[in-house]
N, C-alpha and C. Protein backbone atom coordinates (compact mmCIF):
# COMPACT_ATOMS: atom_id res chain seq x y z
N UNK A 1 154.21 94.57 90.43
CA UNK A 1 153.68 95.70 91.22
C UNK A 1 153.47 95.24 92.67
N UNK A 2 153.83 96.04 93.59
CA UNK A 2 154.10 95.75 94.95
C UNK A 2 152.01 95.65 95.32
N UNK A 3 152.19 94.79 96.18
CA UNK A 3 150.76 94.56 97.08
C UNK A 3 150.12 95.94 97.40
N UNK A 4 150.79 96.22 98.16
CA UNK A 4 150.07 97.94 98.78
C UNK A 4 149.86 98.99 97.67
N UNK A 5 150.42 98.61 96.36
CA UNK A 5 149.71 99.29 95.01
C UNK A 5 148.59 98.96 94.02
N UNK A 6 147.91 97.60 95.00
CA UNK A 6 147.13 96.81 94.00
C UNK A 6 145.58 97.45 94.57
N UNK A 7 144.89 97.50 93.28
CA UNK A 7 143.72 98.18 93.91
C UNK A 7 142.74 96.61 94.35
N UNK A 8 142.09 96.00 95.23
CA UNK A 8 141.84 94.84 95.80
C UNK A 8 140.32 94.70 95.94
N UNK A 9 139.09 94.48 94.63
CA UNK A 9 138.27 94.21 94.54
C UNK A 9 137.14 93.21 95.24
N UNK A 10 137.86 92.01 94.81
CA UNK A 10 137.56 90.57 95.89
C UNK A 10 137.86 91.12 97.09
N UNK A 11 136.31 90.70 98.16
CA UNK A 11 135.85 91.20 99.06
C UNK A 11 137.11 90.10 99.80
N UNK A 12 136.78 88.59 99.95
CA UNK A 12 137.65 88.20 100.25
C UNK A 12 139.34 88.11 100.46
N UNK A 13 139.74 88.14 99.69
CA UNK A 13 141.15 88.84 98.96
C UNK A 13 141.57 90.12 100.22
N UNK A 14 140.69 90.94 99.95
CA UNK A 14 141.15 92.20 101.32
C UNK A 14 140.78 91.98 102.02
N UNK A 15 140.30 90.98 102.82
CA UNK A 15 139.99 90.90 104.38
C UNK A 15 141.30 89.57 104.56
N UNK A 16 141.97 89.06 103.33
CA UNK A 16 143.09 88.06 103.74
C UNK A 16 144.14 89.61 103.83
N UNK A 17 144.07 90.23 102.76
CA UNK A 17 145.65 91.34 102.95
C UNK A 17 145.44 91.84 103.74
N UNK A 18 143.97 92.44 104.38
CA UNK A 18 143.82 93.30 105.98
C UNK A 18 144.65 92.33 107.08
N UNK A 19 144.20 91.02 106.47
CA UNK A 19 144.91 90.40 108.27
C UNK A 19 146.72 90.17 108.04
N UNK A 20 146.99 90.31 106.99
CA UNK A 20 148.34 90.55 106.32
C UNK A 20 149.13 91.52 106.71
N UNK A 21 147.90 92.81 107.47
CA UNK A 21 148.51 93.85 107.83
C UNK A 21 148.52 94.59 106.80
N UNK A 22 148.20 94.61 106.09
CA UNK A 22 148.17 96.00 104.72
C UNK A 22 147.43 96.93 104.88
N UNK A 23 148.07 97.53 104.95
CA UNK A 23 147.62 99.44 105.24
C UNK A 23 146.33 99.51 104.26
N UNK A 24 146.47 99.34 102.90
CA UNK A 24 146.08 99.78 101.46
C UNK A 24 144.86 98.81 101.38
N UNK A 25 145.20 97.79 101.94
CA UNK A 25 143.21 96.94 101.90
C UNK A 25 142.77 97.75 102.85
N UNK A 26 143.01 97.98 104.42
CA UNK A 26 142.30 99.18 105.24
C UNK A 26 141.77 100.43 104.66
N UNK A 27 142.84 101.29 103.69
CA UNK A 27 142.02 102.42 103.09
C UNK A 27 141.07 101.74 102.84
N UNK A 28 141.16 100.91 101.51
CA UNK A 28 140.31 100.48 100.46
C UNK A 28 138.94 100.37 101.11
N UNK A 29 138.81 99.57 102.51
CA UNK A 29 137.67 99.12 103.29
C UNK A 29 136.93 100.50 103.67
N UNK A 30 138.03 101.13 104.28
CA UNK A 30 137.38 102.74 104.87
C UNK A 30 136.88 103.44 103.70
N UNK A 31 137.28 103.22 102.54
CA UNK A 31 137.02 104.56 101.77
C UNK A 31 135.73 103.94 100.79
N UNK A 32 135.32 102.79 101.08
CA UNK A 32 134.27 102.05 100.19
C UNK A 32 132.98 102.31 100.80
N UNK A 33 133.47 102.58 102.47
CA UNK A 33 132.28 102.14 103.39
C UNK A 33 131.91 103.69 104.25
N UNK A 34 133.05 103.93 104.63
CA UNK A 34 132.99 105.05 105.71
C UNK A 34 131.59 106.13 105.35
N UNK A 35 131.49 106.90 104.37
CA UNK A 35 130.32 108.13 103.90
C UNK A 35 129.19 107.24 104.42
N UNK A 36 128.61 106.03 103.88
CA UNK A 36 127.43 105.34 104.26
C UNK A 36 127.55 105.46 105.35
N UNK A 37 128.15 104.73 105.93
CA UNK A 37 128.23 104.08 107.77
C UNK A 37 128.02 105.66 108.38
N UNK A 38 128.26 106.63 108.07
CA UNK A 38 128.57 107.75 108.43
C UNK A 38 126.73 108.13 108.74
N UNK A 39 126.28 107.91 107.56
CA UNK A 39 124.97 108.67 107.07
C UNK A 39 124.23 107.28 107.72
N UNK A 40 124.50 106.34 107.79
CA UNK A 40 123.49 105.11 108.41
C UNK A 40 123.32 105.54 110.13
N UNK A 41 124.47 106.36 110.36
CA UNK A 41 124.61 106.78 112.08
C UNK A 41 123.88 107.81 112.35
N UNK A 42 123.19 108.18 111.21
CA UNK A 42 123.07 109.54 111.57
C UNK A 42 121.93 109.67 111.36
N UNK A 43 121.04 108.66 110.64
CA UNK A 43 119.56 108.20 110.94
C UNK A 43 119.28 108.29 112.72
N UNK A 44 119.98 108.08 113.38
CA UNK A 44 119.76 108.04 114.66
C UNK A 44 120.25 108.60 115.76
N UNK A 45 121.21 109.30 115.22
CA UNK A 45 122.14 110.39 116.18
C UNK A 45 122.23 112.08 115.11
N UNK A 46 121.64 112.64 115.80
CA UNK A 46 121.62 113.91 115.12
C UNK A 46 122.85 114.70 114.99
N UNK A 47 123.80 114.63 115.41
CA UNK A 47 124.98 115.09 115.89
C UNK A 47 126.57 114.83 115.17
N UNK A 48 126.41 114.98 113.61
CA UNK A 48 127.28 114.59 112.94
C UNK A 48 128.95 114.54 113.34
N UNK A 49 129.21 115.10 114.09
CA UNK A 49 130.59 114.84 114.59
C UNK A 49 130.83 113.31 115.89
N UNK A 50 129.56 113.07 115.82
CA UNK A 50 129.37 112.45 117.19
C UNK A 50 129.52 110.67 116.11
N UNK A 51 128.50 111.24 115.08
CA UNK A 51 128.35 109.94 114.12
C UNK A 51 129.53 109.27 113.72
N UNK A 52 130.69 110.37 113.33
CA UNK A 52 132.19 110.35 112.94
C UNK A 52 133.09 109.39 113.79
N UNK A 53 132.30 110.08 114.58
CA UNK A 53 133.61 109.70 115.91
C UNK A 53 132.81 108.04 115.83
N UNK A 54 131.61 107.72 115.98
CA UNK A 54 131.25 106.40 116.19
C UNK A 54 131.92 105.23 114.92
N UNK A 55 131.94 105.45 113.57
CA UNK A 55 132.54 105.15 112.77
C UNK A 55 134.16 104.91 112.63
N UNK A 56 134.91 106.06 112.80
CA UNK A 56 136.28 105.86 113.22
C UNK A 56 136.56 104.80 114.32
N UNK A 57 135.69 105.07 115.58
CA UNK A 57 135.93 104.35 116.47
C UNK A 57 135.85 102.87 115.96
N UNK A 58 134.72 102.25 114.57
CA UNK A 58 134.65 100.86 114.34
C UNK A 58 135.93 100.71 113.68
N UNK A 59 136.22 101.14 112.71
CA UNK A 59 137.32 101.15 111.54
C UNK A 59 138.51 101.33 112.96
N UNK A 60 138.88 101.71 114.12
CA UNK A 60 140.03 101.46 114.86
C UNK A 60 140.29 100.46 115.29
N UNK A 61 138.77 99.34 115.69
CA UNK A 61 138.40 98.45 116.33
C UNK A 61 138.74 97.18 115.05
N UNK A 62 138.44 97.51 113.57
CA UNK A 62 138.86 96.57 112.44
C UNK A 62 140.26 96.42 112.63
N UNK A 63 140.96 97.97 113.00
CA UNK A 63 142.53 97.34 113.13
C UNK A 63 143.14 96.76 113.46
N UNK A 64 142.68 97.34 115.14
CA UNK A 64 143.14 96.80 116.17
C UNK A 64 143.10 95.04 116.26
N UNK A 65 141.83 94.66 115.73
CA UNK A 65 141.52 93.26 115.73
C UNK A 65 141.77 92.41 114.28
N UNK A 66 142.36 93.07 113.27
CA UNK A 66 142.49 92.63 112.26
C UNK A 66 142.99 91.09 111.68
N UNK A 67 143.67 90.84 113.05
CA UNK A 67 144.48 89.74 112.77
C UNK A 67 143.35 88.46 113.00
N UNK A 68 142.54 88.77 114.05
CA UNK A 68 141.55 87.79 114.81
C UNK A 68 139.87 88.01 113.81
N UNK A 69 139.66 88.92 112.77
CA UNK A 69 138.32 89.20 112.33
C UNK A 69 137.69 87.20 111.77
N UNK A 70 136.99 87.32 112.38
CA UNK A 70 136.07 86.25 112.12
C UNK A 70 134.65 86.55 111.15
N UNK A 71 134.75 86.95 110.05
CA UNK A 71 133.24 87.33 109.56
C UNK A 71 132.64 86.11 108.69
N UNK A 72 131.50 85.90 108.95
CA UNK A 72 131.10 84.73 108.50
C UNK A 72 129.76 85.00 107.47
N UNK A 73 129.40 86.81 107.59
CA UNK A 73 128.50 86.79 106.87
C UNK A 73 129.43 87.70 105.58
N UNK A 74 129.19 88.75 105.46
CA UNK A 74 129.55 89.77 104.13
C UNK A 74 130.51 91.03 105.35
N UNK A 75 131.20 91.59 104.52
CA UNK A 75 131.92 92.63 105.31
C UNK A 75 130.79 93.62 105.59
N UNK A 76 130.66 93.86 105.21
CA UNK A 76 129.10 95.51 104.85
C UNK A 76 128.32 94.79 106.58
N UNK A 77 127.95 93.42 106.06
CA UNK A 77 127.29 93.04 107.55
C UNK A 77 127.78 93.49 108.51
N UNK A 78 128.98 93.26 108.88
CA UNK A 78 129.87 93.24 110.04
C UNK A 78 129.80 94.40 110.05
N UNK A 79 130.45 95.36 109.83
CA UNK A 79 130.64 96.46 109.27
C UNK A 79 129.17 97.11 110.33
N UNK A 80 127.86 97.48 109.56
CA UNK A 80 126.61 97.74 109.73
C UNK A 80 126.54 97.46 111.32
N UNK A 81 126.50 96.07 111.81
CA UNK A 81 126.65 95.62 112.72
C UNK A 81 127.09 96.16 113.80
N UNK A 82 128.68 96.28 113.53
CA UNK A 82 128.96 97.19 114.58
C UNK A 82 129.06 98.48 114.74
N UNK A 83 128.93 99.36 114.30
CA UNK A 83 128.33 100.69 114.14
C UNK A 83 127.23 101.07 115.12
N UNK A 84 126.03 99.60 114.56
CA UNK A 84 124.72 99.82 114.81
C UNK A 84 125.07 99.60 116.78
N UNK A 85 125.88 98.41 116.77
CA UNK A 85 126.64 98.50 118.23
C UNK A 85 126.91 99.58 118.86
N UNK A 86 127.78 100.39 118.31
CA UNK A 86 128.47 101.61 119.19
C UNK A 86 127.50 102.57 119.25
N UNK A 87 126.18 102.79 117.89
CA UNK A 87 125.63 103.68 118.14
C UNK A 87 124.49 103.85 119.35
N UNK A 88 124.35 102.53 119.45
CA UNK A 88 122.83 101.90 120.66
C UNK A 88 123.76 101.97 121.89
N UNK A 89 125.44 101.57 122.36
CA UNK A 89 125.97 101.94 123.33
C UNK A 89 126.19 104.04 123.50
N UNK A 90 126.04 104.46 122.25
CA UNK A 90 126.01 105.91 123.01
C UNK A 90 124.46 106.73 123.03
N UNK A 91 123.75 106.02 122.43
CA UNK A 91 122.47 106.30 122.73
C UNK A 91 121.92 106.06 124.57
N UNK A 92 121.91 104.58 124.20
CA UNK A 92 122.00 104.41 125.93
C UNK A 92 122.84 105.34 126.97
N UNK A 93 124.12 105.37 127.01
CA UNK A 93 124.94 106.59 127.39
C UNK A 93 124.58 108.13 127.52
N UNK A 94 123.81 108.16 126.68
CA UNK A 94 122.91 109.55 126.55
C UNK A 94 122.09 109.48 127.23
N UNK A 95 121.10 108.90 127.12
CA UNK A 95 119.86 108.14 128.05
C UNK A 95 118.87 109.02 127.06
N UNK A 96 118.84 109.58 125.86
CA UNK A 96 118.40 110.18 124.76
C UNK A 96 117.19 109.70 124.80
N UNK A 97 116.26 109.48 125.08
CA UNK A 97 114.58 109.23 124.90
C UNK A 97 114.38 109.54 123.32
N UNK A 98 114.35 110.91 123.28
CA UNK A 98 113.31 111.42 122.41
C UNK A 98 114.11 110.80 120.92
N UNK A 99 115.21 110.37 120.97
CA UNK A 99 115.67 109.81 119.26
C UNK A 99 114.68 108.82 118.91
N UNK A 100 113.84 107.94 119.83
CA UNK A 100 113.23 107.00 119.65
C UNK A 100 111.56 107.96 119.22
N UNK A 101 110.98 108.97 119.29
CA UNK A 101 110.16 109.43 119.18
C UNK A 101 109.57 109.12 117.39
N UNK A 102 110.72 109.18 116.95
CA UNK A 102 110.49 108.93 115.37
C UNK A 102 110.20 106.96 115.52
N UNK A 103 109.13 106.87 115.23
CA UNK A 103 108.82 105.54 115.17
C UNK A 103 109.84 104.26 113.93
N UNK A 104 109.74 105.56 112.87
CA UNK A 104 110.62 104.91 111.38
C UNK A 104 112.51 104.54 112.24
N UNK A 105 112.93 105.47 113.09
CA UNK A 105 114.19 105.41 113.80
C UNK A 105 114.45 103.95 114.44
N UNK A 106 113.20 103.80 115.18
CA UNK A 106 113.13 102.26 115.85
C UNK A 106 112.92 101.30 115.11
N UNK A 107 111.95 101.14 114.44
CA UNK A 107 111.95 100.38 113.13
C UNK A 107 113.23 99.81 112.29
N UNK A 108 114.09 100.79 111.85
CA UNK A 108 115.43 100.79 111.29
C UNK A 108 116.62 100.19 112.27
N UNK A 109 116.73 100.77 113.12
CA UNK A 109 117.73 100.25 114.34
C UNK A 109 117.28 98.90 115.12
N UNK A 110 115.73 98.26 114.90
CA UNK A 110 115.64 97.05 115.13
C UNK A 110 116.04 95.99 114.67
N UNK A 111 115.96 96.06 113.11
CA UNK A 111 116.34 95.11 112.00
C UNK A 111 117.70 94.45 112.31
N UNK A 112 118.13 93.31 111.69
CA UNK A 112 119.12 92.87 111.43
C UNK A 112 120.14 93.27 110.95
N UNK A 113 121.29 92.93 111.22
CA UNK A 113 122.38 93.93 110.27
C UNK A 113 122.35 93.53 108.98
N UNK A 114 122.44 92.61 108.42
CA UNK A 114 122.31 91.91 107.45
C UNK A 114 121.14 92.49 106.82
N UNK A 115 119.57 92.72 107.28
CA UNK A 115 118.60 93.35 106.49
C UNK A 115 118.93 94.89 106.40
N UNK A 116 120.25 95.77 106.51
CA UNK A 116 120.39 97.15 106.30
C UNK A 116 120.52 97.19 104.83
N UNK A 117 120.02 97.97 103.92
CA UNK A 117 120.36 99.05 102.65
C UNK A 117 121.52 100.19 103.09
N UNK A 118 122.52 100.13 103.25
CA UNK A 118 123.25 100.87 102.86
C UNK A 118 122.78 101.83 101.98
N UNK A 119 122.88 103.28 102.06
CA UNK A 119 122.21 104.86 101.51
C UNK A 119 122.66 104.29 99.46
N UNK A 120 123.93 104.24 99.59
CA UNK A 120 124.37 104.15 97.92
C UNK A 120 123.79 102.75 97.29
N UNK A 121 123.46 102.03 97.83
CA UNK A 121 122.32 100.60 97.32
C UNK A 121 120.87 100.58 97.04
N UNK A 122 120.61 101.73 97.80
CA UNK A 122 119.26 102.26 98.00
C UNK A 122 118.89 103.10 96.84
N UNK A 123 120.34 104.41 96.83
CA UNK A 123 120.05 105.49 96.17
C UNK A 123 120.03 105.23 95.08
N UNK A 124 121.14 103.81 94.46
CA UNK A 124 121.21 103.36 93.26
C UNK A 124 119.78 103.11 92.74
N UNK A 125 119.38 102.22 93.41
CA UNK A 125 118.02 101.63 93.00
C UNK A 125 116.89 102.57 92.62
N UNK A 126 116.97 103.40 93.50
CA UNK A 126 115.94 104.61 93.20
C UNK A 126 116.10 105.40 92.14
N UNK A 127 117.60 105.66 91.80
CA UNK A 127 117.90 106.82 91.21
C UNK A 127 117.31 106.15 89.48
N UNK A 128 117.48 104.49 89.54
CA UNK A 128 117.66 104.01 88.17
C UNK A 128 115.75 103.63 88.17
N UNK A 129 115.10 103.93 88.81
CA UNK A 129 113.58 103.67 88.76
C UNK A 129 113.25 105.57 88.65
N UNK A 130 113.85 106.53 89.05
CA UNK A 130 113.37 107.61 88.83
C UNK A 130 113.78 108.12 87.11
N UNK A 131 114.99 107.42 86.43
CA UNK A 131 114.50 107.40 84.98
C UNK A 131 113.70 107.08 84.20
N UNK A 132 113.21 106.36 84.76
CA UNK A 132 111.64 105.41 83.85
C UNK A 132 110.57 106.50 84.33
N UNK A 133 109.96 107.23 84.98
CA UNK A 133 109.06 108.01 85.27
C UNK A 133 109.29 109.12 83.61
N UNK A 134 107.63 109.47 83.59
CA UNK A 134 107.51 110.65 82.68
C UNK A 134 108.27 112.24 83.91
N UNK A 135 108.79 112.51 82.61
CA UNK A 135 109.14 114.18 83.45
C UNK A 135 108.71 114.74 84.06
N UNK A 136 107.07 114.85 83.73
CA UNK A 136 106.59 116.16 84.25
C UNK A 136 106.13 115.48 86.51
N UNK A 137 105.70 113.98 85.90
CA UNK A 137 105.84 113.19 87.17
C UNK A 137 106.98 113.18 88.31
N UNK A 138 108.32 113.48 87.47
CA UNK A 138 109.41 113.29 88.18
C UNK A 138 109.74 114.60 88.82
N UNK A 139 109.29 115.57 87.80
CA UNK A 139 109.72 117.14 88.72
C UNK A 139 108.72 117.33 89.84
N UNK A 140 107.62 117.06 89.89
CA UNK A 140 106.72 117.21 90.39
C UNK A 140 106.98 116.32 91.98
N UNK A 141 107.43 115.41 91.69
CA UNK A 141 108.04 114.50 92.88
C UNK A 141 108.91 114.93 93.41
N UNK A 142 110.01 115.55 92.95
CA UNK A 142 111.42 116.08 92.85
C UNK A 142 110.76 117.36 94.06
N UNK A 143 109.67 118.23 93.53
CA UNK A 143 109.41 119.71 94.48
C UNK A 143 109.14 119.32 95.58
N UNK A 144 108.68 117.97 95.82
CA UNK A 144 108.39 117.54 97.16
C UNK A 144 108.99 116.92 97.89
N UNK A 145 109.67 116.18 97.19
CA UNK A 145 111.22 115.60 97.93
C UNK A 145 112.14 116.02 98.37
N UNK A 146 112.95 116.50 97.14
CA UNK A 146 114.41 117.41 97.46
C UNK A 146 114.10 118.83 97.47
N UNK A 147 113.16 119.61 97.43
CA UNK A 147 112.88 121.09 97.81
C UNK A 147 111.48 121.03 98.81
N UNK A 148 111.16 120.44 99.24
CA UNK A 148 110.51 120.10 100.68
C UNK A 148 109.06 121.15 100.47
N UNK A 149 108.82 121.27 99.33
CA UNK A 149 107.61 122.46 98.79
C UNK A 149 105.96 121.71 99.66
N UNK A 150 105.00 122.17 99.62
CA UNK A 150 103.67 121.86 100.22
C UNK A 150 103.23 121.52 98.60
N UNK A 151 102.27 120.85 98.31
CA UNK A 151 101.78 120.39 97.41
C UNK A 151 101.23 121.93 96.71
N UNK A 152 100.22 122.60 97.62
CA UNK A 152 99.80 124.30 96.98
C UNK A 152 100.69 124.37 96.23
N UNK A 153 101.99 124.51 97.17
CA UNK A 153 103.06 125.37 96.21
C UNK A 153 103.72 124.89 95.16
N UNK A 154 103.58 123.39 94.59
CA UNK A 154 104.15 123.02 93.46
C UNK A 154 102.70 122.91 92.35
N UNK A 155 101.64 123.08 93.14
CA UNK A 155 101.03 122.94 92.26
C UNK A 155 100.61 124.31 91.51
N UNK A 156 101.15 125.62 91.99
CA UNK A 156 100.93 127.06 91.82
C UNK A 156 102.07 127.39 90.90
N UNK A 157 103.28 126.54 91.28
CA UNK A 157 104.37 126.70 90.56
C UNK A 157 104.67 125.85 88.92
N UNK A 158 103.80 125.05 88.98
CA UNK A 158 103.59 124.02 87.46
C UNK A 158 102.54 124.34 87.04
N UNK A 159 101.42 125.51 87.74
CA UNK A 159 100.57 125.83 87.05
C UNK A 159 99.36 124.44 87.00
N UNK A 160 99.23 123.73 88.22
CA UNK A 160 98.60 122.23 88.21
C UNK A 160 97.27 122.32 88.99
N UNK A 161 96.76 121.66 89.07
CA UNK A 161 95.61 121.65 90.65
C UNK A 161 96.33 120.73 91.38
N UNK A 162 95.88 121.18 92.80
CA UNK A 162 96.54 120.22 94.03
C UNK A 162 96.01 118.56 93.58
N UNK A 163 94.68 117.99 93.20
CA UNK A 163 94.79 117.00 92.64
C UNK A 163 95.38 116.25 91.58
N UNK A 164 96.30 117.15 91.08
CA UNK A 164 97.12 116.68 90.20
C UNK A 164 98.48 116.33 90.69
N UNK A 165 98.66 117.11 91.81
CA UNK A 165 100.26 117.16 92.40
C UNK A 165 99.79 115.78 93.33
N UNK A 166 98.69 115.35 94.02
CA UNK A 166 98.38 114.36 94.22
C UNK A 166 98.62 113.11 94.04
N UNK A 167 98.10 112.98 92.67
CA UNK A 167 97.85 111.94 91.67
C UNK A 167 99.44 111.68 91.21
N UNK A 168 100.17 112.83 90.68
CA UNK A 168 101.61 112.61 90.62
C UNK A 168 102.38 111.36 91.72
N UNK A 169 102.23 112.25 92.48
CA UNK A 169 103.38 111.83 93.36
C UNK A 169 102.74 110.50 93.84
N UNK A 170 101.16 110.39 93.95
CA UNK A 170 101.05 108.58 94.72
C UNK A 170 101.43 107.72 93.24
N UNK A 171 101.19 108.40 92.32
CA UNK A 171 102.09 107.30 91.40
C UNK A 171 103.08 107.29 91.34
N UNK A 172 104.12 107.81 91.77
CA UNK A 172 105.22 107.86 92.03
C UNK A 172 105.57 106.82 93.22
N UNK A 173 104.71 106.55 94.38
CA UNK A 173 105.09 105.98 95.33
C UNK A 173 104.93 104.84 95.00
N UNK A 174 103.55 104.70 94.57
CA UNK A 174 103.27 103.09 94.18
C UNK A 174 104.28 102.68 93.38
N UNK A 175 104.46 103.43 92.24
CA UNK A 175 105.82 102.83 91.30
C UNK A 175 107.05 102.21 92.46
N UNK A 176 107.35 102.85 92.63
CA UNK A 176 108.78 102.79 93.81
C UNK A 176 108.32 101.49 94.85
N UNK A 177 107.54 101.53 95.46
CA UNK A 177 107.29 100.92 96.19
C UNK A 177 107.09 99.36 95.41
N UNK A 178 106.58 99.10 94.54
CA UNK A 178 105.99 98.24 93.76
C UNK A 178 107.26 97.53 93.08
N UNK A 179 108.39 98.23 92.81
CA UNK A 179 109.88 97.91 92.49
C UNK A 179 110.87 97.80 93.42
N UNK A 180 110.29 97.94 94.71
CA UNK A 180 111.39 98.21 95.66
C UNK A 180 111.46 96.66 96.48
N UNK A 181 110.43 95.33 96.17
CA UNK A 181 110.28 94.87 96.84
C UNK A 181 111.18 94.46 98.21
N UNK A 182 112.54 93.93 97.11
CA UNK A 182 113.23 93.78 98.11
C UNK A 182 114.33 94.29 99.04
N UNK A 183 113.79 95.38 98.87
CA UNK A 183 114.51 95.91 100.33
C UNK A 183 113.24 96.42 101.33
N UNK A 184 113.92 96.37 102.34
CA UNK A 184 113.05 96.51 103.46
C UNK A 184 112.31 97.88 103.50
N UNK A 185 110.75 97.66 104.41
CA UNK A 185 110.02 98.64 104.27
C UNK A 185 110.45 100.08 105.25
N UNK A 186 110.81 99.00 105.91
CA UNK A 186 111.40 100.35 107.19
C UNK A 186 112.66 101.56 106.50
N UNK A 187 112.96 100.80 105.38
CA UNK A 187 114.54 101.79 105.25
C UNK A 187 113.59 102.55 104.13
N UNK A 188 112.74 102.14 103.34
CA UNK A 188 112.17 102.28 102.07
C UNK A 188 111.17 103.88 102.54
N UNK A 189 110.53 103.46 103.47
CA UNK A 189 110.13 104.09 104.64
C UNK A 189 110.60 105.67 104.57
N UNK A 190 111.98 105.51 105.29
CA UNK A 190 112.92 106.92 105.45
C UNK A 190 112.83 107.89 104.69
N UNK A 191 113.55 106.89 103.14
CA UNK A 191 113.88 107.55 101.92
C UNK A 191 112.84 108.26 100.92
N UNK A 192 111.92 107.34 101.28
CA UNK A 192 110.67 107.44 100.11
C UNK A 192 109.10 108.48 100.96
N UNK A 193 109.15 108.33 101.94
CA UNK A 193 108.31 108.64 102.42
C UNK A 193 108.12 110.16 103.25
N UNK A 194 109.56 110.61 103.18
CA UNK A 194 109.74 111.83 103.74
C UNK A 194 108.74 113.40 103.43
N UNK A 195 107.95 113.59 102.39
CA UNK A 195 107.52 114.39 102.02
C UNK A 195 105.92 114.12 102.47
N UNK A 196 105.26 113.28 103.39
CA UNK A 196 104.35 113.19 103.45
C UNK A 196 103.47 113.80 104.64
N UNK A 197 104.63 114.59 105.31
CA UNK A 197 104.61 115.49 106.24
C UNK A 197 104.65 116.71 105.94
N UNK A 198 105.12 116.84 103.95
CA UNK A 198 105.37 118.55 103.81
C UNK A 198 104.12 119.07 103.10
N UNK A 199 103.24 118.53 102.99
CA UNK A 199 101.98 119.06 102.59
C UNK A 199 101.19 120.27 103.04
């Protein structure tokens, strides 16, 4: 079976056929990475076509330089890295103040590339700690998370007292939080913490 039909797992392995010139390790790289990098840009640029364009622009820059890539940490690093590059050169370019207003934004875009969670590493982790929760805990978390409800209103809607929708959900955090050690607080932050404004 010809090279450009091989599907190319070993991280290493496709960054030798990328400098080989193979089209088919390039998908492989773009299509593993691109949605994250997409959604990691967009923590900080509101402007989803703008995020696109910052992404494409790295993945042109992998091509273009493919032959010369020097990565010495993990691809995802590099990767993260420069993104986080192009996005702080069009921020600056903007002269955008107020993106920095969100404190959690600066926090995240300070870190290392290397300390990023990637959204699907994250989501994994979460998604496999939100099976271990009792149900009635998890829906209850769920109204405040992904349907952005005020505590009243989930607690009117489960038929609960607001100290119960309470009590839910900080056990919910502590759980998460308490399992999440190692990833960082700032990204943990974003994901986990979003509903504490919808009260």
């Amino acid at each position: 079976m010809p090279m450009e039909k091989i599907k190319i797992d070993n991280e290493t392995l496709l960054l030798a056929a990328l400098k080989m010139d193979s089209h088919e390790a390039f998908v492989q790289i773009f299509r593993r990475y691109y949605p994250d990098l997409v959604f990691f840009v967009s923590r900080f640029i509101p402007d989803m076509e703008t995020c696109e364009d910052i992404v494409q622009e790295a993945f042109i820059k992998i091509w273009a330089n493919r032959k010369f890539l020097e990565i010495r940490t993990s691809l995802k690093t590099y990767l993260v890295s420069l993104v986080q590059n192009l996005a702080l050169n069009e921020i600056k370019h903007r002269k955008v103040k107020t993106l920095y207003r969100n404190m959690y934004h600066e926090m995240i875009m300070s870190l290392p590339a290397d300390e990023h969670i990637l959204y699907t590493e994250l989501n994994d982790a979460v998604e496999n700690l939100f099976s271990q929760l009792d149900p009635e805990v998890l829906e209850t978390y769920m109204l405040s998370r992904s349907h952005h409800l005020k505590y009243t209103e989930i607690a009117k809607k489960l038929n609960i007292s607001v100290r119960t929708v309470e009590a839910r959900i900080s056990k919910t955090i502590r759980f998460l939080q308490s399992n999440l050690k190692d990833y960082k607080f700032a990204i943990f932050l974003t994901v986990v913490f979003q509903h504490l404004f919808m009260k």
